[in-house]
PDB file of N, CA and C in Angstrom:
ATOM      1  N   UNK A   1       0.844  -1.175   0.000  1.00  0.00           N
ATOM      2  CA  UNK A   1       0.000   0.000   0.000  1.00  0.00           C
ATOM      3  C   UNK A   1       0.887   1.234   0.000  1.00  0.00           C
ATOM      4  N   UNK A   2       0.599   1.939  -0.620  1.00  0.00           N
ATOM      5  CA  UNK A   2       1.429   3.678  -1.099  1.00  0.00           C
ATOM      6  C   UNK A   2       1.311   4.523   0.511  1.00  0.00           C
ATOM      7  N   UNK A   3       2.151   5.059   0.842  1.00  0.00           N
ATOM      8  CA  UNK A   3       2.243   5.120   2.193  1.00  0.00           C
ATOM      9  C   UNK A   3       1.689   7.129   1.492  1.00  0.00           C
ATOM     10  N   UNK A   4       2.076   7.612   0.068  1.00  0.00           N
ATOM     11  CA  UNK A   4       1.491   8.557  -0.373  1.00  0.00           C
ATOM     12  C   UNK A   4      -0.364   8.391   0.357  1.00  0.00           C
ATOM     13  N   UNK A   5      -1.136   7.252  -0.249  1.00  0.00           N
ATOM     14  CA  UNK A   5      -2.368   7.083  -0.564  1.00  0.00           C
ATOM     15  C   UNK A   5      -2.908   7.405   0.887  1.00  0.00           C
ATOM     16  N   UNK A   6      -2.143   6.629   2.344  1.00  0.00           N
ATOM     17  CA  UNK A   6      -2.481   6.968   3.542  1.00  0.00           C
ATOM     18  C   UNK A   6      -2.223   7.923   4.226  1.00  0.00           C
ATOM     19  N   UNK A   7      -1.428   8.291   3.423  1.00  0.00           N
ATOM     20  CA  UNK A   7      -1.074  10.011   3.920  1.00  0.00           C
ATOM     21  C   UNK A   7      -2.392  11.003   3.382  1.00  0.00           C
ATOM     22  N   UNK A   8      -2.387  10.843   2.344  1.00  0.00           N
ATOM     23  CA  UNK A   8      -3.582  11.885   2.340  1.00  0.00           C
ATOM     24  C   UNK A   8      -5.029  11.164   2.116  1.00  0.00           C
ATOM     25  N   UNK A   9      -5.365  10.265   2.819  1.00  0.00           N
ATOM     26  CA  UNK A   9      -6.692   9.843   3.556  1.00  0.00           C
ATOM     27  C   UNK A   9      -6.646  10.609   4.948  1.00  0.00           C
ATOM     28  N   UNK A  10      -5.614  10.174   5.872  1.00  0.00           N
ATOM     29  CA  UNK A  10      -5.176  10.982   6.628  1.00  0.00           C
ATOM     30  C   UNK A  10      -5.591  12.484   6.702  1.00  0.00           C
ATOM     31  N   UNK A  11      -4.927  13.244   5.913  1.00  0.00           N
ATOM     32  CA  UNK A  11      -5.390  14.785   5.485  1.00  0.00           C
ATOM     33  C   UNK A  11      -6.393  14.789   5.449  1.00  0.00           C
ATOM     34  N   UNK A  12      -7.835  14.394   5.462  1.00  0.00           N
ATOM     35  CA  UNK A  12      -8.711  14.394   4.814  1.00  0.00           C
ATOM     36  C   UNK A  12      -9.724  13.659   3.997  1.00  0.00           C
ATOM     37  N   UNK A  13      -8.696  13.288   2.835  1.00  0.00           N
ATOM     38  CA  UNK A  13      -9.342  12.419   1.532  1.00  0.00           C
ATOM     39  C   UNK A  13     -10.225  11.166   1.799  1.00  0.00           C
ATOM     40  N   UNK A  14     -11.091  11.511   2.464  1.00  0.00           N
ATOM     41  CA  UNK A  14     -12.197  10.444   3.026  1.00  0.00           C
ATOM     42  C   UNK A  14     -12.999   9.394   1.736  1.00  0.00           C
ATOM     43  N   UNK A  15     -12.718   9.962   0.473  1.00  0.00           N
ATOM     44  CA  UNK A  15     -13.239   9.518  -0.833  1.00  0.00           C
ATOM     45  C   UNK A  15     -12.308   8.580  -0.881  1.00  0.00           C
ATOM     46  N   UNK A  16     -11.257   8.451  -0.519  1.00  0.00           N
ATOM     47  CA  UNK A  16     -10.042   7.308  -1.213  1.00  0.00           C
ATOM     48  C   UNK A  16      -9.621   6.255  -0.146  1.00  0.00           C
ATOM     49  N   UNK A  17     -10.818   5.940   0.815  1.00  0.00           N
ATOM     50  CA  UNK A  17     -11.171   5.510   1.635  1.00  0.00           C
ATOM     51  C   UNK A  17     -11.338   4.120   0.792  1.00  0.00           C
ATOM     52  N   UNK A  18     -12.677   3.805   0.078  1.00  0.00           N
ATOM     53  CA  UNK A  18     -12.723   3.373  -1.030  1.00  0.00           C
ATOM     54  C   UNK A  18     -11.508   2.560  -1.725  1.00  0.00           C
ATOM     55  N   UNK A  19     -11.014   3.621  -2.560  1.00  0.00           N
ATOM     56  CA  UNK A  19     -10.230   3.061  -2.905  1.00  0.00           C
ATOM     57  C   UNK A  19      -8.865   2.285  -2.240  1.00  0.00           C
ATOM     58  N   UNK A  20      -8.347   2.263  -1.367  1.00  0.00           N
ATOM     59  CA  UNK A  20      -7.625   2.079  -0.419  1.00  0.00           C
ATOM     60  C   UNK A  20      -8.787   0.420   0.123  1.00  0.00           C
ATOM     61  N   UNK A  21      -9.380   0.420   0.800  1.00  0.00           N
ATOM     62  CA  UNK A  21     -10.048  -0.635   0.675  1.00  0.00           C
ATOM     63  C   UNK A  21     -10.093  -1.485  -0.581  1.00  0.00           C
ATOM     64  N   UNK A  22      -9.938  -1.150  -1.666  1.00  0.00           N
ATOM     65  CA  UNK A  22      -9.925  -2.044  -3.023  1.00  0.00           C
ATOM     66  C   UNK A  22      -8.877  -2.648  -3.082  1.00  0.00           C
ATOM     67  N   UNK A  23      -7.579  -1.385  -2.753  1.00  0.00           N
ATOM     68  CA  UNK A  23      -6.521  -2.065  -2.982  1.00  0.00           C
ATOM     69  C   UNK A  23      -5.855  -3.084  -1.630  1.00  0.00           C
ATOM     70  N   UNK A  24      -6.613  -3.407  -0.641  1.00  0.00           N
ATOM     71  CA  UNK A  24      -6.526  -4.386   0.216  1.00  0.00           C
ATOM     72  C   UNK A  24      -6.222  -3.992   1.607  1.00  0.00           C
ATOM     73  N   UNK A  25      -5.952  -2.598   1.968  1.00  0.00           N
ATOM     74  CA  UNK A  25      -5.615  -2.005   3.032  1.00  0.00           C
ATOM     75  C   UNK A  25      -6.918  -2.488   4.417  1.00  0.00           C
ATOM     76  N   UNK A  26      -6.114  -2.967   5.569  1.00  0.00           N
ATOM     77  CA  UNK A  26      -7.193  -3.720   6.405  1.00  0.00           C
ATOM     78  C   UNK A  26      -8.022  -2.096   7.037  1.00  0.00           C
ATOM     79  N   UNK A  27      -9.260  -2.534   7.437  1.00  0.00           N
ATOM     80  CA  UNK A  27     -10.167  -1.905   7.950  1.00  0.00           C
ATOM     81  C   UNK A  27      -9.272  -1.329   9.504  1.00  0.00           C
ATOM     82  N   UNK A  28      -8.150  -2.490   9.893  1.00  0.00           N
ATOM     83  CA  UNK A  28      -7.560  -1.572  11.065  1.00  0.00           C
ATOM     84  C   UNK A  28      -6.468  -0.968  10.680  1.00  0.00           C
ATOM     85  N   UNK A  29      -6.102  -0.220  10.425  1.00  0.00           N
ATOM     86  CA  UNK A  29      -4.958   0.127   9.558  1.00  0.00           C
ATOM     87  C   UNK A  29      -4.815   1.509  10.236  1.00  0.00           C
ATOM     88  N   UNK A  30      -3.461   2.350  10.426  1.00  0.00           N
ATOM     89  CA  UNK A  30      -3.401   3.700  11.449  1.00  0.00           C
ATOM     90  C   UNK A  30      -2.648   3.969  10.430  1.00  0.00           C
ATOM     91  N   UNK A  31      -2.314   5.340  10.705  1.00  0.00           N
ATOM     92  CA  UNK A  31      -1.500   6.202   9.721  1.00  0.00           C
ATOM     93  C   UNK A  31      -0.067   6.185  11.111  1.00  0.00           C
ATOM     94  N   UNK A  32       0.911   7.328  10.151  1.00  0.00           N
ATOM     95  CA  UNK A  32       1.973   7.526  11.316  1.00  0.00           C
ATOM     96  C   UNK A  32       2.291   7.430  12.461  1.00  0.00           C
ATOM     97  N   UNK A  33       1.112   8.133  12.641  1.00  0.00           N
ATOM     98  CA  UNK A  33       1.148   8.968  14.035  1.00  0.00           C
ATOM     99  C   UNK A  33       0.156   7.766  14.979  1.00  0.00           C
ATOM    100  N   UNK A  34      -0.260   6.379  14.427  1.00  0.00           N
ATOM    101  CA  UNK A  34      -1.231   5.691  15.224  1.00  0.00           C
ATOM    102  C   UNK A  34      -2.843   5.736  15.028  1.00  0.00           C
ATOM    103  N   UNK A  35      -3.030   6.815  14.240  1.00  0.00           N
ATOM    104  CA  UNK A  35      -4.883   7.190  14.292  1.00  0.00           C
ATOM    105  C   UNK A  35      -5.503   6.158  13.715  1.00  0.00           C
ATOM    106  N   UNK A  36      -6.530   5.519  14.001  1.00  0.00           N
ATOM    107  CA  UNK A  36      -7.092   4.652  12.725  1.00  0.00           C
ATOM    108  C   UNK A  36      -7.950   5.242  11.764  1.00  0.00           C
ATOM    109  N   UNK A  37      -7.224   5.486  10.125  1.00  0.00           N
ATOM    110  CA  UNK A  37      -7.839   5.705   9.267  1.00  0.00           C
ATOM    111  C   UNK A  37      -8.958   5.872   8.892  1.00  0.00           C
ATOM    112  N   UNK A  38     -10.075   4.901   9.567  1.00  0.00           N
ATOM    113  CA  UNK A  38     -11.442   4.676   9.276  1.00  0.00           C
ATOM    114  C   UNK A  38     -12.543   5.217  10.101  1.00  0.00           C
ATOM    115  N   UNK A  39     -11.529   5.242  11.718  1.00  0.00           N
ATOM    116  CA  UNK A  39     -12.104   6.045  13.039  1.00  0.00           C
ATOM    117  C   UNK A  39     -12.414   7.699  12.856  1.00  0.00           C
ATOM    118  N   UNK A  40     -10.779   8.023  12.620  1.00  0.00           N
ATOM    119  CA  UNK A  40     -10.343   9.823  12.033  1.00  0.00           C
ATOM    120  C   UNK A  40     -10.215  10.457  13.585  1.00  0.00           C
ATOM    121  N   UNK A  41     -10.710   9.968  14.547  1.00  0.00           N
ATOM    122  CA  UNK A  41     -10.671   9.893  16.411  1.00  0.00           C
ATOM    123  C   UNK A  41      -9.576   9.688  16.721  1.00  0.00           C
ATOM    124  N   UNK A  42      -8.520  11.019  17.341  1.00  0.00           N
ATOM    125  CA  UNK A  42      -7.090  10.529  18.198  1.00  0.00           C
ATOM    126  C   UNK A  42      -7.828  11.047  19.590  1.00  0.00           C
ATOM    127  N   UNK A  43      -7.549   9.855  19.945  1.00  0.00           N
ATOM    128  CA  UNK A  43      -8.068   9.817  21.662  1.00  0.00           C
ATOM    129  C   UNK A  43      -6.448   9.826  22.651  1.00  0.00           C
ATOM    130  N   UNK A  44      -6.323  11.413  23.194  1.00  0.00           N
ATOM    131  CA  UNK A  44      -5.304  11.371  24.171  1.00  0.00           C
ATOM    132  C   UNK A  44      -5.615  11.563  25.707  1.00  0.00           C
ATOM    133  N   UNK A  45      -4.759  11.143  26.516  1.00  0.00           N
ATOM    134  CA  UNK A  45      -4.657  10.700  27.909  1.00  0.00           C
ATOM    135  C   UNK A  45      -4.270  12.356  28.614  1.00  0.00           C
ATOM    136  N   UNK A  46      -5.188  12.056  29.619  1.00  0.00           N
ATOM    137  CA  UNK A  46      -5.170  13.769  30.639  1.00  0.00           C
ATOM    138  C   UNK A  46      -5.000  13.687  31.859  1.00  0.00           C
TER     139      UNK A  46
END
């Protein structure tokens, strides 16, 4: 998977969500920083 393609789902690109799912990317799948892609929810500790 194009680490480009999860980068800007990430940003935003909620449409290539989709596609990213086609190309086999699992439903749990986090970007860099840990977030899950599909959630878009960073839950931090206080």
């Amino acid at each position: 998977m194009s680490d480009a393609l999860i980068q800007r789902i990430a940003d935003g690109r909620t449409d290539l969500v989709f596609v990213a799912l086609a190309r086999g990317l699992p439903a749990t799948a986090v970007d860099d920083q840990g977030v899950s892609l599909f959630n878009g929810a960073r839950t931090t500790a206080t």
